[in-house]
Protein backbone atom coordinates (compact mmCIF):
# COMPACT_ATOMS: atom_id res chain seq x y z
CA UNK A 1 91.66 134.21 87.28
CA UNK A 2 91.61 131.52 89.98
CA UNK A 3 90.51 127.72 89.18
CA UNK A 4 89.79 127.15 92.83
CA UNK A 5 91.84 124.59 95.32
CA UNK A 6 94.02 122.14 93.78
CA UNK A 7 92.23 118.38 93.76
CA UNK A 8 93.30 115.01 93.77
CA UNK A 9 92.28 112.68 91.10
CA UNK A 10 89.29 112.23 92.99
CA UNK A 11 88.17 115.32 93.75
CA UNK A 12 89.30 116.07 97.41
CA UNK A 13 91.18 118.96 98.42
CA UNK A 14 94.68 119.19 98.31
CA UNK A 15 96.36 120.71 101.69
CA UNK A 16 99.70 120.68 100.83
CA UNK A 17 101.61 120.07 97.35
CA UNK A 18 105.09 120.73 98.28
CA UNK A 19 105.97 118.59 101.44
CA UNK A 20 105.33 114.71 101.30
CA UNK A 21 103.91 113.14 104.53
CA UNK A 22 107.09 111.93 106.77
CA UNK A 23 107.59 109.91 109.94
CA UNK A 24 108.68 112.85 112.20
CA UNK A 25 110.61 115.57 110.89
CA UNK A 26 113.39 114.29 108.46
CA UNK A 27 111.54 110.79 108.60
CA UNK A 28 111.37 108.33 106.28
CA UNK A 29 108.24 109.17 103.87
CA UNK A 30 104.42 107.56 104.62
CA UNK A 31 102.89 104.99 102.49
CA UNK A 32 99.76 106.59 103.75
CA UNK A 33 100.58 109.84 101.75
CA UNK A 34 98.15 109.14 98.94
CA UNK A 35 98.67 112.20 97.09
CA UNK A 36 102.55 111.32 96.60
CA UNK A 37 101.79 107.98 95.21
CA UNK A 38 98.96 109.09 92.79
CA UNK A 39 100.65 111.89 91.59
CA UNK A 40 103.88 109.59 91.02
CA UNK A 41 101.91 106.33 89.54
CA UNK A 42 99.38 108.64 87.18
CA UNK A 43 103.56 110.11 85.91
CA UNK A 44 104.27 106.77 85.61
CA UNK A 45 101.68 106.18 83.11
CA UNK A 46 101.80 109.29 81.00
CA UNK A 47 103.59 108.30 77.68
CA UNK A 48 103.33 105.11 76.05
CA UNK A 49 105.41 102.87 75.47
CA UNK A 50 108.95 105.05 75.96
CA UNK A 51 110.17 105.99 78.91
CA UNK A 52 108.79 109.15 80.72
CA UNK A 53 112.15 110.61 81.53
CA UNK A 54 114.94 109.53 80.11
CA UNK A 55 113.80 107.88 77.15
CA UNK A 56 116.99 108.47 74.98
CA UNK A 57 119.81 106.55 76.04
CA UNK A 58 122.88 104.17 75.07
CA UNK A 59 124.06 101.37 77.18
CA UNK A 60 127.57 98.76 77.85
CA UNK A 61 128.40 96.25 79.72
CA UNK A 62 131.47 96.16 81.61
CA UNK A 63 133.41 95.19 85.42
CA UNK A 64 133.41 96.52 88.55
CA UNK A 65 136.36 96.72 90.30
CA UNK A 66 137.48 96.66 94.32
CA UNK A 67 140.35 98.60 94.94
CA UNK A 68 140.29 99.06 98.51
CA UNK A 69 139.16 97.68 101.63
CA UNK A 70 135.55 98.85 102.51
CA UNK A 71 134.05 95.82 105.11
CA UNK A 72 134.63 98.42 107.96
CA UNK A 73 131.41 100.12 106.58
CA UNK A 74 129.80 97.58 104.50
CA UNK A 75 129.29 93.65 104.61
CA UNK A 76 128.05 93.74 100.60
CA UNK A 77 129.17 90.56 99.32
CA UNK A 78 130.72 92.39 95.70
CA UNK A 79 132.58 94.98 97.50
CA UNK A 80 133.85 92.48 100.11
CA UNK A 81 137.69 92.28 99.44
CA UNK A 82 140.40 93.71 97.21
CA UNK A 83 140.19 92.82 93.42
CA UNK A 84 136.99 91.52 93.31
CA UNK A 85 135.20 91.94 90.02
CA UNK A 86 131.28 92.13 89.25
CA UNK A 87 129.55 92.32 85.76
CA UNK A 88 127.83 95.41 85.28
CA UNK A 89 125.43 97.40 82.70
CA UNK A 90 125.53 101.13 82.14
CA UNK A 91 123.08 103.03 81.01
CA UNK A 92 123.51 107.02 79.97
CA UNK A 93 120.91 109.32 79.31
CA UNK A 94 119.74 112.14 78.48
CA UNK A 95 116.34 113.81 80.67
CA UNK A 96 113.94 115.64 78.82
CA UNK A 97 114.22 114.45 75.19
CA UNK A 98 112.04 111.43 73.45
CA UNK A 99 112.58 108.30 72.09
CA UNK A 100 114.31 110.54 68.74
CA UNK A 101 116.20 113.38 70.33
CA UNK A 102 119.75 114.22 69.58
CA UNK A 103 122.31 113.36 72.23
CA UNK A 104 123.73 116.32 72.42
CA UNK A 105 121.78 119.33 74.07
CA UNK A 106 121.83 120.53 77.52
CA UNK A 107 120.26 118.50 79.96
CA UNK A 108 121.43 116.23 82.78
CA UNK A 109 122.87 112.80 81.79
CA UNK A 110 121.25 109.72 83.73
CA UNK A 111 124.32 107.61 84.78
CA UNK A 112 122.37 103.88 86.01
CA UNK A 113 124.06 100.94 86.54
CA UNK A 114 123.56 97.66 87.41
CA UNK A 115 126.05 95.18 89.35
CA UNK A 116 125.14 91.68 88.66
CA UNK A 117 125.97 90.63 92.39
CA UNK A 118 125.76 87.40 93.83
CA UNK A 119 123.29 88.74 96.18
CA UNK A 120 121.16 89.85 93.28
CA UNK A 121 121.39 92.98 91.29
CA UNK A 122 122.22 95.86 92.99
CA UNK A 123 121.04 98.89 90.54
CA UNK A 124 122.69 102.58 91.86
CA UNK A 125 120.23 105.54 89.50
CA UNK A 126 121.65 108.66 89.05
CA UNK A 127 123.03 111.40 87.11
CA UNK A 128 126.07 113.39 86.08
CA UNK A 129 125.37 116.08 88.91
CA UNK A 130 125.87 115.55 92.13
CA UNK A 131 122.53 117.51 92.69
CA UNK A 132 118.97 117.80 91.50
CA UNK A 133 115.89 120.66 90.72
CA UNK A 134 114.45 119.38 93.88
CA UNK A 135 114.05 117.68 96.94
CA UNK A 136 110.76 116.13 97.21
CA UNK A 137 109.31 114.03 94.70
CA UNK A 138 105.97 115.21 95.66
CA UNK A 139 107.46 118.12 92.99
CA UNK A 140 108.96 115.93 90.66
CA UNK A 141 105.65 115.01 88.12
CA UNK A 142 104.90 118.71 87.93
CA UNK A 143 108.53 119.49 87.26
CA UNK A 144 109.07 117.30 84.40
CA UNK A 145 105.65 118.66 82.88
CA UNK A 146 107.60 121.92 82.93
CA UNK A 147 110.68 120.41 81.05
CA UNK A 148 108.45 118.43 78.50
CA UNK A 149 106.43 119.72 75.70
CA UNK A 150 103.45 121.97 76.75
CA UNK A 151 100.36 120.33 75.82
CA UNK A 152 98.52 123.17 73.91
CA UNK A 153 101.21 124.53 71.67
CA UNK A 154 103.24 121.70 71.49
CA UNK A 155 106.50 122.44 72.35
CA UNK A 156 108.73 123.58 75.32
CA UNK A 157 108.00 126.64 76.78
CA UNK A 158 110.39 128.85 78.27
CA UNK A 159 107.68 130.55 80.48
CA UNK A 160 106.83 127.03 81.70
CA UNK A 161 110.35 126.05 82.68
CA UNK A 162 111.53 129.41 84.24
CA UNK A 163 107.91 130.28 85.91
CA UNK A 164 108.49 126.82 87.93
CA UNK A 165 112.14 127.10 88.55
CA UNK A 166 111.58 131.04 89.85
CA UNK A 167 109.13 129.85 91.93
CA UNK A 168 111.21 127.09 93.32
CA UNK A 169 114.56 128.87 94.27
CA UNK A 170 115.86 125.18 95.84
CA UNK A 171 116.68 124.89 92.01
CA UNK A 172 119.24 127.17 91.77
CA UNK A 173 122.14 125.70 92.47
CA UNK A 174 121.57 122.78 89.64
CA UNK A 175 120.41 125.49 86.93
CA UNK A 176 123.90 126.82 88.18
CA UNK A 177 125.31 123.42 86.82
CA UNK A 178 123.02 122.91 83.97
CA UNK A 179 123.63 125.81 82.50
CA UNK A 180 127.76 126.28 83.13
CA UNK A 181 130.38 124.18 80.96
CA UNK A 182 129.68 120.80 81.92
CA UNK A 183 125.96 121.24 81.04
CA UNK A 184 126.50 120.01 77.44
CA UNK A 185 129.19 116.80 77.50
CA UNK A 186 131.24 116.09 75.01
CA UNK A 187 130.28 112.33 75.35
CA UNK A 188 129.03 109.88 77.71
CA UNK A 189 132.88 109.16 78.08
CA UNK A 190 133.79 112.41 78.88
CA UNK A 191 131.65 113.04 81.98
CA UNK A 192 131.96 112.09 85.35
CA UNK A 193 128.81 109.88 87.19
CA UNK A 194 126.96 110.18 90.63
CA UNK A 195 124.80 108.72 92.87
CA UNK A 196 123.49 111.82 93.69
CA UNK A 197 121.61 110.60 96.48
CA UNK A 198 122.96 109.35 99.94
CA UNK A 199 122.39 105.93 101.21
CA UNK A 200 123.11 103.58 103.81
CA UNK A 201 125.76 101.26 104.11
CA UNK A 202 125.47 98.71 106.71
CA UNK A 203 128.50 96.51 108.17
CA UNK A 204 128.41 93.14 109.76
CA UNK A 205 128.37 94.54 113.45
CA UNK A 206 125.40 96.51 112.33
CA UNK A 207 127.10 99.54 112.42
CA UNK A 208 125.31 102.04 109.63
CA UNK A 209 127.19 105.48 107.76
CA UNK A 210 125.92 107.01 105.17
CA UNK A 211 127.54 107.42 101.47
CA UNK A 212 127.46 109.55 98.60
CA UNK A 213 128.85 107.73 95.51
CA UNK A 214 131.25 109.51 92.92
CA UNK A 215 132.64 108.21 89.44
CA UNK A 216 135.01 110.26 88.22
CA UNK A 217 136.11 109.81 84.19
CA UNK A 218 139.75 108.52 83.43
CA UNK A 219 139.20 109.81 79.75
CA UNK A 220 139.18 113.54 81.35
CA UNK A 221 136.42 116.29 81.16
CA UNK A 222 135.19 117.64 77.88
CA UNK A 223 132.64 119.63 76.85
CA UNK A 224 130.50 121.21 74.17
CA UNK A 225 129.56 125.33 73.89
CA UNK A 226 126.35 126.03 73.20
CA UNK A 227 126.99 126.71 69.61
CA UNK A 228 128.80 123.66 69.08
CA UNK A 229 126.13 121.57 70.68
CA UNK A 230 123.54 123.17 67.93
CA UNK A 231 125.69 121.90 65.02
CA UNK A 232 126.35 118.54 66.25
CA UNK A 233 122.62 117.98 67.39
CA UNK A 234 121.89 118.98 63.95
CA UNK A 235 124.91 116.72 61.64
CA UNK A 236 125.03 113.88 64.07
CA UNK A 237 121.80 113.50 66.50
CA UNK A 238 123.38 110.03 67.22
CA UNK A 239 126.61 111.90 68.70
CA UNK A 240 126.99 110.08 71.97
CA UNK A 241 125.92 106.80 71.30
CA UNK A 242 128.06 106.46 68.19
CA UNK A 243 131.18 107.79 69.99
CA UNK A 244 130.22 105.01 73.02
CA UNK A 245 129.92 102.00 71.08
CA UNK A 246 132.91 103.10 68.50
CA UNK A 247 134.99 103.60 71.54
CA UNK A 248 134.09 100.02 72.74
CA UNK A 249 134.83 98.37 69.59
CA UNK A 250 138.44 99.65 68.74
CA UNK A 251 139.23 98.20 72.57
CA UNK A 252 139.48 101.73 73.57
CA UNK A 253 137.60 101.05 76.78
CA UNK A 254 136.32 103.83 78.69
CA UNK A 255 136.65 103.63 82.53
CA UNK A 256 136.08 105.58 85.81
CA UNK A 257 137.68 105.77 89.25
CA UNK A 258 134.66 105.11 91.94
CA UNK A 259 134.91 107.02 95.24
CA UNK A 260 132.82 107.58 97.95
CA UNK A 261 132.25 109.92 100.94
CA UNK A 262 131.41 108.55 103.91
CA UNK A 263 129.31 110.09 107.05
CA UNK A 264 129.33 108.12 110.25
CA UNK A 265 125.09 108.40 111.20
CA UNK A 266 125.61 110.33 114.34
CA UNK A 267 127.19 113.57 112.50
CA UNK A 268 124.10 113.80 110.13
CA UNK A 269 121.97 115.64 112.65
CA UNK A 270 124.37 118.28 113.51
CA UNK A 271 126.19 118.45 109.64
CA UNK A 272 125.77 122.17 108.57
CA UNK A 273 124.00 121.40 105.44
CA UNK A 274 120.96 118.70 105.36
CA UNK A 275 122.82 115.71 104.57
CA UNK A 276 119.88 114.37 102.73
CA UNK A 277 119.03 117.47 100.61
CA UNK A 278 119.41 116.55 96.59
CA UNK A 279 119.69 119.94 96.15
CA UNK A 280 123.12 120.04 98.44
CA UNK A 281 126.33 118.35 97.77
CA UNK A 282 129.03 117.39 101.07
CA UNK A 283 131.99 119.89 100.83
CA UNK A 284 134.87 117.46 99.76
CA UNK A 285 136.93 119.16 102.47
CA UNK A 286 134.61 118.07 105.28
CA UNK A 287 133.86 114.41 103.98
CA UNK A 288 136.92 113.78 101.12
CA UNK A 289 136.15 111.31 98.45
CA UNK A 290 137.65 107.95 99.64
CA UNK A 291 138.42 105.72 96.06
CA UNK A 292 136.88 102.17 96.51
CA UNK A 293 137.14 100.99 92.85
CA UNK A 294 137.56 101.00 89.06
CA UNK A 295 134.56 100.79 86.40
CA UNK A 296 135.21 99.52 82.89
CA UNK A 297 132.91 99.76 79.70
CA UNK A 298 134.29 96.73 77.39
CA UNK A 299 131.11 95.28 75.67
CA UNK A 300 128.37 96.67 73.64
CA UNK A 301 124.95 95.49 73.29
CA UNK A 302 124.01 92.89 70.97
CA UNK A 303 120.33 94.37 70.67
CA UNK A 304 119.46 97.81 71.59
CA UNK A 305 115.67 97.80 72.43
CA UNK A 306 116.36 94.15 73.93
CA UNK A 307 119.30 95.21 76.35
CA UNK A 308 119.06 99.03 76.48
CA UNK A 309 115.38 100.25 76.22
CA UNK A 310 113.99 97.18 77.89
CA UNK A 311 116.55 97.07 80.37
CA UNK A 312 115.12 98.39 84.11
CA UNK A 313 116.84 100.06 87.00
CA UNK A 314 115.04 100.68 90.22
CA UNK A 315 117.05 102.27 93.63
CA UNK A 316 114.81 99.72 95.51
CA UNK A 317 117.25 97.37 93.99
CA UNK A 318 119.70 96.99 97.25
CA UNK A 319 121.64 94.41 98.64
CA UNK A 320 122.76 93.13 102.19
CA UNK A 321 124.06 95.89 103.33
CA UNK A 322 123.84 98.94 101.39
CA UNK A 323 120.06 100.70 102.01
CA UNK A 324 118.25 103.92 101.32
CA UNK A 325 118.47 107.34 103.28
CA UNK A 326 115.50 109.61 104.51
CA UNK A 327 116.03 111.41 101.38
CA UNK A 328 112.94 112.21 99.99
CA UNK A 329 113.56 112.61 96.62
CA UNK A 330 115.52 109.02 96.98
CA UNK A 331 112.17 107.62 98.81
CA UNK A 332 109.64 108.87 95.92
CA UNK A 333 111.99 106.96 93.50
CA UNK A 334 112.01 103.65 95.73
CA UNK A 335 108.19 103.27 94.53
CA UNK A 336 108.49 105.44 91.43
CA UNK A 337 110.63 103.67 89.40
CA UNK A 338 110.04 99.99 89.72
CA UNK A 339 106.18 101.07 89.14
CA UNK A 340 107.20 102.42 85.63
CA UNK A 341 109.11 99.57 84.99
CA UNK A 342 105.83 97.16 85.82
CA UNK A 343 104.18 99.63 83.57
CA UNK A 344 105.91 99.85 80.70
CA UNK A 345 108.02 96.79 80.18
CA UNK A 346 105.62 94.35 82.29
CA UNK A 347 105.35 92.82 85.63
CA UNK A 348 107.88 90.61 84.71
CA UNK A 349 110.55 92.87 83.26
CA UNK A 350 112.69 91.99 86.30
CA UNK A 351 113.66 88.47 84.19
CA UNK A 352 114.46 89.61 80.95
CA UNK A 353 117.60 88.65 79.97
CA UNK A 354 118.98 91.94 80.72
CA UNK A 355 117.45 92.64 83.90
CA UNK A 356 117.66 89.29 85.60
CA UNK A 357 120.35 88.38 88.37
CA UNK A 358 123.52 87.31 86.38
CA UNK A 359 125.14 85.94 89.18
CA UNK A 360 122.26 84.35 91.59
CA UNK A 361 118.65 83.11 90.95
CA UNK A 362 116.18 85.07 91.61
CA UNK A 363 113.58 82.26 93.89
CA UNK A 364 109.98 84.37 94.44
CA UNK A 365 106.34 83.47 94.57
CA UNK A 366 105.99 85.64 91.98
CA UNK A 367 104.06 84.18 88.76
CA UNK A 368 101.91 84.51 85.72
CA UNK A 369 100.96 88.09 83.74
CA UNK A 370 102.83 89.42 80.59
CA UNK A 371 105.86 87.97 79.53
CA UNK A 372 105.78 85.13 82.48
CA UNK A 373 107.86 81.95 80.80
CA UNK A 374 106.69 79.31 82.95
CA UNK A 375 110.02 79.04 85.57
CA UNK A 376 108.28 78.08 88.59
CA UNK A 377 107.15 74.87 86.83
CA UNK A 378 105.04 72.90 89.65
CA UNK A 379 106.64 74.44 92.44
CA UNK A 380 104.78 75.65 95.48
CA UNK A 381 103.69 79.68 95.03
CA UNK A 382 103.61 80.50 98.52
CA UNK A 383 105.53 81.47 101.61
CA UNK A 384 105.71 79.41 104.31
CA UNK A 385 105.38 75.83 102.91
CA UNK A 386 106.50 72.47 103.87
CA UNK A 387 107.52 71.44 99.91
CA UNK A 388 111.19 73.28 100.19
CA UNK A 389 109.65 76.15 98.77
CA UNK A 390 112.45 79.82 99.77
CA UNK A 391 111.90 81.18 103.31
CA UNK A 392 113.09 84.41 104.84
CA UNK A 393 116.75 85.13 106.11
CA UNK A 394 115.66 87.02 109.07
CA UNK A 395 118.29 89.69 108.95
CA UNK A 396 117.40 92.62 107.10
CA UNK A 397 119.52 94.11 104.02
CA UNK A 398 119.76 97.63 106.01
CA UNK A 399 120.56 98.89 109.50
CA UNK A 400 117.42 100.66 111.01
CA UNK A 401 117.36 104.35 111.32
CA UNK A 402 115.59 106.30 114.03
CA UNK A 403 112.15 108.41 113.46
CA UNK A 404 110.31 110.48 115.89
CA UNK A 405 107.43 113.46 116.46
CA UNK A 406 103.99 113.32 114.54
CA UNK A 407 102.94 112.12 110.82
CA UNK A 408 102.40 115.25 108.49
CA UNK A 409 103.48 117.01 105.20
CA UNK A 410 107.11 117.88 106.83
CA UNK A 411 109.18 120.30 105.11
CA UNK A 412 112.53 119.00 104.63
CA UNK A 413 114.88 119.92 107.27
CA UNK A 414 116.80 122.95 107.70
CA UNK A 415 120.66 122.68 109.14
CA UNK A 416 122.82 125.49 110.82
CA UNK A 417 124.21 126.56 106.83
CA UNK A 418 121.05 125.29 104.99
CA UNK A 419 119.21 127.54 102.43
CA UNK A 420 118.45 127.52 98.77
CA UNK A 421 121.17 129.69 97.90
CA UNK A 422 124.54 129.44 99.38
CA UNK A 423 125.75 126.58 97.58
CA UNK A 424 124.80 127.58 93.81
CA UNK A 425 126.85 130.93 95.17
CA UNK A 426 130.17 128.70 96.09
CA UNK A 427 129.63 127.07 92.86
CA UNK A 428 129.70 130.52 90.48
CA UNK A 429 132.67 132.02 92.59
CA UNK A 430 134.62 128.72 91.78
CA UNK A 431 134.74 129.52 88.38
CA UNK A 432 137.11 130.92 85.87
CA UNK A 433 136.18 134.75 84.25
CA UNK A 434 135.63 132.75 81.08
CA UNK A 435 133.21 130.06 82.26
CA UNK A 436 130.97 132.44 84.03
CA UNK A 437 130.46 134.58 80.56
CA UNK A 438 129.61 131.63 79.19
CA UNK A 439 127.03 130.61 81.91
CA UNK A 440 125.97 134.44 81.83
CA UNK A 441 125.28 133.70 78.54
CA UNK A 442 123.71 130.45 78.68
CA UNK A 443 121.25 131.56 80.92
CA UNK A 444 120.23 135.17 79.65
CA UNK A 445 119.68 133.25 76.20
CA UNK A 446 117.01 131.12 77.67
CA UNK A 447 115.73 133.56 80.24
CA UNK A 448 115.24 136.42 77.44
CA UNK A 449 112.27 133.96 75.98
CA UNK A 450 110.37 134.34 78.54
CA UNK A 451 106.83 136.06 77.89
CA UNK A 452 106.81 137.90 80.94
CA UNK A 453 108.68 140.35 82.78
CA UNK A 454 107.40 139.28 86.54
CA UNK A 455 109.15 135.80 85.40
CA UNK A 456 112.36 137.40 84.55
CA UNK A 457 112.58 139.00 87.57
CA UNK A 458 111.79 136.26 89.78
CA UNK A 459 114.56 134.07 87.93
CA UNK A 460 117.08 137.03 88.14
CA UNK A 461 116.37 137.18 91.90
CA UNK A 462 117.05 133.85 92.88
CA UNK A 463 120.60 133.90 91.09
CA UNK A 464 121.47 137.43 92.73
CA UNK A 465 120.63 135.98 95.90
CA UNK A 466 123.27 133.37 95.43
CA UNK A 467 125.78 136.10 94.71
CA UNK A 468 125.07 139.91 93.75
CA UNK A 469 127.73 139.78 90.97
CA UNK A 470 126.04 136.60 89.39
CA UNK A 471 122.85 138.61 89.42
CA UNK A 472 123.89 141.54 88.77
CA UNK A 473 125.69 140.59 85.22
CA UNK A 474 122.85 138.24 84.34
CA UNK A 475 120.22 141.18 84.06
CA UNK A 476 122.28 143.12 82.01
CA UNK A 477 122.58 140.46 79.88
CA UNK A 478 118.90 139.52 79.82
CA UNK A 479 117.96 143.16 79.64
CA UNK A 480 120.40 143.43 76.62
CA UNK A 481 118.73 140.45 74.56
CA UNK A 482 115.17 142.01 75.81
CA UNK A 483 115.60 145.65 74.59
C-alpha cells in the first residue's frame, strides 16, 4: 500500500532522491540542494553521543615518509622532497557496529589518517576498499539505515540490507569485495588502506591531476573465514585492537608502502570508466600505482576516548595543494563529516589535543561555545583589522576545475565502459576456484534470510549480470539453503 510522495522534513515534495543537484553534468555539487544537506545533517544527528558510522575503532600514532619525488604534481609542503617525515594518527574501523561490537565481522574497515603538516592537518578518510555501495551521498543516510538495526524489531534485517542493495545494482561490485576473502581481516595490520576517492593535486605552476591514494601492508594479507570470524568475535570481541596496540608495544611496528595513481585532468573526460565513480576503481594497467612513501605505526594512545573516540577527521581537511574531485560521494562528505564532528564532539573539537595542528597554529576568528579555552585572549575576532589580526593568502589551496550546462539533480556521468556491472564481473573472474566457493558461500548464507523471494531474485540478478557463472552458482546455492 502506497504512503504517498516522499517529503522533506518540512513537508514539500521530493522530486528526486537519487541524484544530488550539480553544477552541469559531472559538476561539483550545489549548496542550494537542500534536500542533500538535510538529509545528511538530520544523519548527522541520529545517535548520541557515538559515532554514527564507524563508532568502533582503534587508533596509533606514527610517521609519514617521502620516498620519491612528487613536486611535478604537487607543491604540498610534507610531500615536498625526499625523506621528509610528518607525524601522523591512524584510525581503523569498523562500519556498521556500535560503540561495543567485536572487531572482527565482515564489514569495511575505515582507514583515516591525519598528517600533522606544517600547513595544518591534512586528514585523507577512507577505507580498506578501493570502492564504495554508492556514488551519491544523497543515498548514503538511507543506506546506512539499511546496515544498522531496524527500528521496530531491533536488529539487522537481511530484507532491509538486500531489498536496498537489489535495488541499487551500482553496489555490486563492493558486495563483490565485502563478501570475498578480504571481507573479514585478520587485523588492522593485515589489510591494505585507500583513499578511495580521487582528488586533486595541484603543483606550483598551477598545473592540476588527479590521484587515487593506495597503502599497501608490508605485514602481508591475511584473512579470516567466515567461521573463524564467528569464534573470534565471540572469545575475543577486542581482536583487532588488542593485536594493534600489542604489536606496537613489542616494537613490532606495523607499516605500509603509499602509492598513488595519477590522471593528468584532460584524460578524465574521455577515461572509459567515470573517473570519479566510488563505485569504480582505475585499472592499474592504465594508471599503475606510482610509490611516493612509507607509513609507520610506532606509538599507542595514552587515552582512548581522549585520542581515539574524540579524535576528528574531515576530507575538507586539505592543504596547499592537494583538493577535492567532483566526486559526489567525496563532496557529500566535505560537509558531512566536519558537521558530525561539530555535533558530537563540539564546535571546538578541531583543538583538542588530538585534533589540533601539531606542527602549525591554527590563527581563526573562531571563538567561544563548548569546550572553548580562552586562546584568543584579547585579540581582535575579526577579518580585516588594523591590530595584526591573520589575513588571507590570496592563492587558493586547489587548482580550479571547469563546470558547465544547467543546475539540476544530475545523474552521475556515464563513460564509453561505464555500467554497474562490468567491474564486480573482472573482480569474480580474478579469483581462484577456492575463493569464489567461499564468496558463493558468503553470499547465499546471507541472501537465504531474506523474507522474500522477489528480493532474492533481484539480488541474484544483479550478480548474474556481472557474470552468468557468478549468478548462475549463487542461485543454486541460495536455492539449496531455501528448500
Amino acid at each position: 500500500m502506497t504512503q504517498g510522495p516522499l517529503t522533506t522534513e518540512a513537508g514539500a515534495p521530493v522530486a528526486d532522491n537519487q541524484n544530488s543537484e550539480t553544477a552541469g553534468i559531472g559538476g561539483p555539487v550545489l549548496v542550494q540542494d537542500q534536500l542533500l544537506l538535510e538529509k545528511l545533517a538530520h544523519f548527522n544527528r541520529e545517535r548520541i553521543p557515538e559515532r554514527v558510522v564507524h563508532a568502533r575503532g582503534a587508533g596509533a600514532y606514527g610517521t609519514f615518509t617521502v620516498t620519491a619525488d612528487v613536486t611535478p604534481y604537487t607543491r604540498a609542503a610534507f610531500l615536498s622532497e625526499i625523506g621528509k617525515q610528518t607525524e601522523v594518527f591512524l584510525r581503523f574501523s569498523t562500519v556498521a557496529g556500535n560503540l561495543g561490537a567485536a572487531d572482527a565481522v565482515r564489514d569495511p574497515r575505515g582507514f583515516a589518517l591525519k598528517f600533522y603538516t606544517e600547513e595544518g592537518n591534512y586528514d585523507l578518510v577512507g577505507n580498506n576498499t578501493p570502492v564504495f555501495f554508492i556514488k551519491d551521498a544523497i543515498k548514503f543516510p538511507d543506506f546506512i539505515h539499511t546496515q544498522k538495526r531496524d527500528p521496530y524489531t531491533g536488529s539487522t534485517e537481511a530484507d532491509n540490507v538486500w531489498d536496498f542493495w537489489s535495488l541499487s545494482p551500482e553496489s555490486t561490485h563492493q558486495v563483490t569485495w565485502l563478501f570475498g576473502d578480504r571481507g573479514i581481516p585478520a587485523s588492522y595490520r593485515h589489510m591494505d588502506g585507500f583513499g578511495s576517492h580521487t582528488f586533486q593535486w595541484s603543483n606550483e605552476a598551477g598545473e592540476a591531476f588527479w590521484v587515487k591514494y593506495h597503502f599497501k601492508t608490508d605485514q602481508g594479507i591475511r584473512n579470516l573465514t567466515s567461521a573463524q570470524a564467528a569464534r573470534l568475535a565471540g572469545e575475543d570481541p577486542d581482536s583487532h585492537q588488542r593485536d594493534l596496540r600489542q604489536a606496537i608495544e613489542r616494537g613490532e611496528y606495523p607499516t605500509w608502502t603509499v602509492g598513488v595513481q595519477i590522471m593528468p585532468v584532460a584524460e578524465a573526460a574521455t577515461y572509459r570508466f567515470n573517473p570519479f565513480d566510488l563505485t569504480k576503481v582505475w585499472p592499474h594497467a592504465d594508471y599503475p600505482v606510482v610509490e611516493i612513501g612509507k607509513l609507520e605505526l610506532n606509538r599507542n594512545p595514552e587515552n582512548i576516548f581522549a585520542e581515539v573516540e574524540q579524535s576528528i577527521f574531515s576530507p575538507a581537511h586539505f592543504v596547499p595543494g592537494i583538493g577535492p574531485s567532483p566526486d559526489k560521494m567525496l563532496q557529500g562528505r566535505l560537509f558531512a563529516y566536519g558537521d558530525a564532528h561539530r555535533y558530537r564532539v563540539g564546535i571546538n573539537a578541531d583543538h583538542l589535543p588530538v585534533n589540533r595542528p601539531h606542527a602549525t597554529v591554527a590563527r581563526t576568528n573562531s571563538r567561544d561555545g563548548y569546550l572553548y579555552d580562552g586562546r584568543h585572549a584579547g585579540a581582535k575576532n575579526y577579518e580585516p583589522n588594523s591590530f595584526g589580526g591573520p589575513s588571507q593568502t590570496d592563492r587558493p589551496l586547489w587548482s580550479a576545475t571547469a563546470v558547465s550546462g544547467a543546475t539540476g539533480n544530475h545523474p552521475t556521468p556515464v563513460h564509453a565502459e561505464d555500467d554497474d556491472f562490468v567491474q564486480a564481473g573482472n573482480l569474480y573472474r580474478l579469483m581462484g576456484e577456492d575463493e569464489k566457493e567461499r564468496l558463493i558461500a558468503n553470499l547465499a548464507g546471507f541472501i537465504a534470510k531474506v523474507s522474500r523471494d522477489d528480493i532474492v531474485e533481484r539480488a541474484i540478478d544483479n550478480f548474474r549480470r556481472a557474470d552468468g557463472d557468478y549468478g548462475k552458482r549463487l542461485e543454486v546455492a541460495v536455492q539449496a539453503l531455501r528448500g
